[in-house]
C-alpha atoms as a PDB file:
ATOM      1  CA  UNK A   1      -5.809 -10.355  11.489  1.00  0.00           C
ATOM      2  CA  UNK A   2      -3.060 -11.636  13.474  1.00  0.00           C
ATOM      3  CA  UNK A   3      -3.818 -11.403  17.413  1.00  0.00           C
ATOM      4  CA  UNK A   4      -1.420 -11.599  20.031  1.00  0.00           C
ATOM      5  CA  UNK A   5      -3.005 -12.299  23.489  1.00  0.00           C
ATOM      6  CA  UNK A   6      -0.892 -12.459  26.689  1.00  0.00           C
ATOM      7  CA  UNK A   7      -2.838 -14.826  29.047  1.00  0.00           C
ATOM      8  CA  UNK A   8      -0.757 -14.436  31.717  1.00  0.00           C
ATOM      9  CA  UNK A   9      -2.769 -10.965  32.400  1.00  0.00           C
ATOM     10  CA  UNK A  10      -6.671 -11.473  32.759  1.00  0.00           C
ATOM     11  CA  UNK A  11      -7.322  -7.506  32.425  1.00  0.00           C
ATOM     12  CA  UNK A  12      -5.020  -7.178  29.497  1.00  0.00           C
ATOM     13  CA  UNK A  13      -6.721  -5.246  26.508  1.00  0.00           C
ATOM     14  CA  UNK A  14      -5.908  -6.211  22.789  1.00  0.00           C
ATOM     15  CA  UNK A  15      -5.668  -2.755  21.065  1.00  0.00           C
ATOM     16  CA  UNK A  16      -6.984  -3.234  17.425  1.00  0.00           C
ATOM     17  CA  UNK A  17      -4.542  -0.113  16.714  1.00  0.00           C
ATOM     18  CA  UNK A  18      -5.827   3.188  14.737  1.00  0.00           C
ATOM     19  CA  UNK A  19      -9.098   1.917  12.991  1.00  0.00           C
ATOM     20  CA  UNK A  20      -9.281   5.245  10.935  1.00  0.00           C
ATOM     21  CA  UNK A  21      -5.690   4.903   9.908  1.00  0.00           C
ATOM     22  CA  UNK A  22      -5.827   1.186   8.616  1.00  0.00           C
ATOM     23  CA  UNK A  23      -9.448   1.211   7.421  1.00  0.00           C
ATOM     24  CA  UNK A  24      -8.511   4.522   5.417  1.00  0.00           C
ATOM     25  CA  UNK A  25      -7.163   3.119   2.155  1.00  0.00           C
ATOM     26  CA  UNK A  26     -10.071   0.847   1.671  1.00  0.00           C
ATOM     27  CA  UNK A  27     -12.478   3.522   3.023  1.00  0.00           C
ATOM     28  CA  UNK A  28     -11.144   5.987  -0.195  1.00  0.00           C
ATOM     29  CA  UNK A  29     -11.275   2.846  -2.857  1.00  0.00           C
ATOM     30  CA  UNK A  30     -14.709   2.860  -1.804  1.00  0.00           C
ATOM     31  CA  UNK A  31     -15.893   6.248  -1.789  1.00  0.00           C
ATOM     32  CA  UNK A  32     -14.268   6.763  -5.119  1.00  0.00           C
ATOM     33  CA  UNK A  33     -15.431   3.742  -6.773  1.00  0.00           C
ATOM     34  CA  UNK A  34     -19.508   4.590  -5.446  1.00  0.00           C
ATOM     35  CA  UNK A  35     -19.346   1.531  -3.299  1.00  0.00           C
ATOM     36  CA  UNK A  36     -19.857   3.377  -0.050  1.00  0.00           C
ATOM     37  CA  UNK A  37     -21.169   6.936   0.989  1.00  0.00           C
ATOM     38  CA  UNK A  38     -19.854   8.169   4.484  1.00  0.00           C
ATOM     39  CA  UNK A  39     -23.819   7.217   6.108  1.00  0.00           C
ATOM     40  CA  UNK A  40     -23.220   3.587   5.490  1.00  0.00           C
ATOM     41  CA  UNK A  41     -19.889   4.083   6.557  1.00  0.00           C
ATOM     42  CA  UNK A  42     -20.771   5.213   9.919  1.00  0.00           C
ATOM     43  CA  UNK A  43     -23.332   2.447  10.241  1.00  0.00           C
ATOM     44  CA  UNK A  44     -20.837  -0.404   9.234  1.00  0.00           C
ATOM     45  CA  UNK A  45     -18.254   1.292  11.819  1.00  0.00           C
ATOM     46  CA  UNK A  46     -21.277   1.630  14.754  1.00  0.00           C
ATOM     47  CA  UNK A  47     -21.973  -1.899  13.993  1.00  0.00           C
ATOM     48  CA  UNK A  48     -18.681  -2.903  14.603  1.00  0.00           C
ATOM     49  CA  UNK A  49     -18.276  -0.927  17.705  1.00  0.00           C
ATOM     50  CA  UNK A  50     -21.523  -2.801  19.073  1.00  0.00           C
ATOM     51  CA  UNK A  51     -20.355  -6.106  18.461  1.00  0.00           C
ATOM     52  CA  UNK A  52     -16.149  -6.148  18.969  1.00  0.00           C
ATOM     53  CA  UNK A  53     -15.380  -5.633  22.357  1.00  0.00           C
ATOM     54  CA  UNK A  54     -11.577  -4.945  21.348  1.00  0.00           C
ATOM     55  CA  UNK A  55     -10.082  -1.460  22.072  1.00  0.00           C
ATOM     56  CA  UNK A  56      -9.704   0.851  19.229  1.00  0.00           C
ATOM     57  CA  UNK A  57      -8.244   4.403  18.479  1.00  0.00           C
ATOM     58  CA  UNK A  58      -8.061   7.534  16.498  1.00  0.00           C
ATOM     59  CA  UNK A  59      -6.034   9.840  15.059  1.00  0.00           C
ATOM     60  CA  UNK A  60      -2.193  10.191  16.223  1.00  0.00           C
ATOM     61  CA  UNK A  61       0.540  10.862  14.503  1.00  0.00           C
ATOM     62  CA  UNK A  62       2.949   9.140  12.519  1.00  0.00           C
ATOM     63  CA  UNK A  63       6.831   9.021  12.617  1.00  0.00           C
ATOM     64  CA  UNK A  64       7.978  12.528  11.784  1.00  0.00           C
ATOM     65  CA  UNK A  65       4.943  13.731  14.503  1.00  0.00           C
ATOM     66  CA  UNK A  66       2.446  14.571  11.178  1.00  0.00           C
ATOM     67  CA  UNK A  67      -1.022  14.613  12.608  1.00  0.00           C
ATOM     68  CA  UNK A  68      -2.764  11.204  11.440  1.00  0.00           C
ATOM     69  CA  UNK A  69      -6.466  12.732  11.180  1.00  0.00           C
ATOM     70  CA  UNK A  70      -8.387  12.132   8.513  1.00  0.00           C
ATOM     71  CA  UNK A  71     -12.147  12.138   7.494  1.00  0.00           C
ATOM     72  CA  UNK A  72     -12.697   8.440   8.923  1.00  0.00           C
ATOM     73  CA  UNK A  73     -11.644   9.929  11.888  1.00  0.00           C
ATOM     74  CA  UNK A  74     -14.200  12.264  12.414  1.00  0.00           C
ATOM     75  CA  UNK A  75     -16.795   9.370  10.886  1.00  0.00           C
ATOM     76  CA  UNK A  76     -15.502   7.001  13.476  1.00  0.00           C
ATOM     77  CA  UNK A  77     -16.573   9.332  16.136  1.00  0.00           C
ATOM     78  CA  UNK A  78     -20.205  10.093  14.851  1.00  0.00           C
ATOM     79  CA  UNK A  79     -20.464   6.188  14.622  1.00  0.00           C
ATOM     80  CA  UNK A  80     -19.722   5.954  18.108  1.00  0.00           C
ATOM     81  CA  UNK A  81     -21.869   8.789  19.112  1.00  0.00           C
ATOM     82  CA  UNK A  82     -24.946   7.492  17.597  1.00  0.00           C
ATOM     83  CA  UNK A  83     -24.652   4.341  19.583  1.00  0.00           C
ATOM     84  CA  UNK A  84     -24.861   6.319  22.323  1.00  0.00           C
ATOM     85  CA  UNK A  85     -23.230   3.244  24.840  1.00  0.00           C
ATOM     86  CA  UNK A  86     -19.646   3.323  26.294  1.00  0.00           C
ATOM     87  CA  UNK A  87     -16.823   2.034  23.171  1.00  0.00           C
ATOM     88  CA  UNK A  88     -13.701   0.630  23.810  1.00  0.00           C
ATOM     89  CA  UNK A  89     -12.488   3.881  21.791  1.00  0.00           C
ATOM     90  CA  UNK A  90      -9.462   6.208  22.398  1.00  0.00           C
ATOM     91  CA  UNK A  91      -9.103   9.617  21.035  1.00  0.00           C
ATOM     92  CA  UNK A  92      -5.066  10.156  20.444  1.00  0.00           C
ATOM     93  CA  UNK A  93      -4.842  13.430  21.419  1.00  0.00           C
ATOM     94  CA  UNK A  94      -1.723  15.228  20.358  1.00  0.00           C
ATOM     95  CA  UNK A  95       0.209  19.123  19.726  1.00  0.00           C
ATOM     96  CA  UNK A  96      -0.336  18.675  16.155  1.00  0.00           C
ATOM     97  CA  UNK A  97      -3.890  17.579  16.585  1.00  0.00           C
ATOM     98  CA  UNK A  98      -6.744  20.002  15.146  1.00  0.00           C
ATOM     99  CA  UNK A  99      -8.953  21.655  17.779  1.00  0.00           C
ATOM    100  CA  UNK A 100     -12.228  20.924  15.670  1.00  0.00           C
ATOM    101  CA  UNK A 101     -11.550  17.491  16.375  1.00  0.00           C
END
């Protein structure tokens, strides 16, 4: 990871970006390959969210407005609900964006 940190603000937040959209690719390999099932997944991800204090988010969209949900998404979410504490996690809520999620 490459970090940029501005230490001219004390209360700035460093954004890790879209978790479920970077995490994705390696997420599928997985699944596909019988490495991971989506309960460890949620564990590894609620593990995370316990120890990283950085600021993360979900879904979006991409250039052409395309909504960026996906099933790590939704995973990312239960992970953070069964840690039942405050996350540094953001919900990018958009037009395009499915009302189930």
């Amino acid at each position: 990871h490459i970090y940029s940190v501005y230490s001219c603000n004390a209360n700035a937040t460093l954004s890790m970006g879209r978790i479920d959209d970077y995490l994705y690719p390696l997420y599928e390999n997985d699944i596909k390959n019988g490495i991971l099932d989506d309960e460890t997944a949620k564990f590894l991800i609620a593990n995370l969210l316990l120890i990283d204090p950085h600021y993360y988010q979900v879904s979006g969209v991409d250039e052409f407005d395309n909504d960026k949900t996906n099933h790590l998404s939704y995973l990312v979410l239960d992970a953070a609900d069964s840690i039942n504490i405050a996350c540094n996690l953001t919900v990018r809520v958009h037009d395009n964006c499915d009302r189930k999620f």
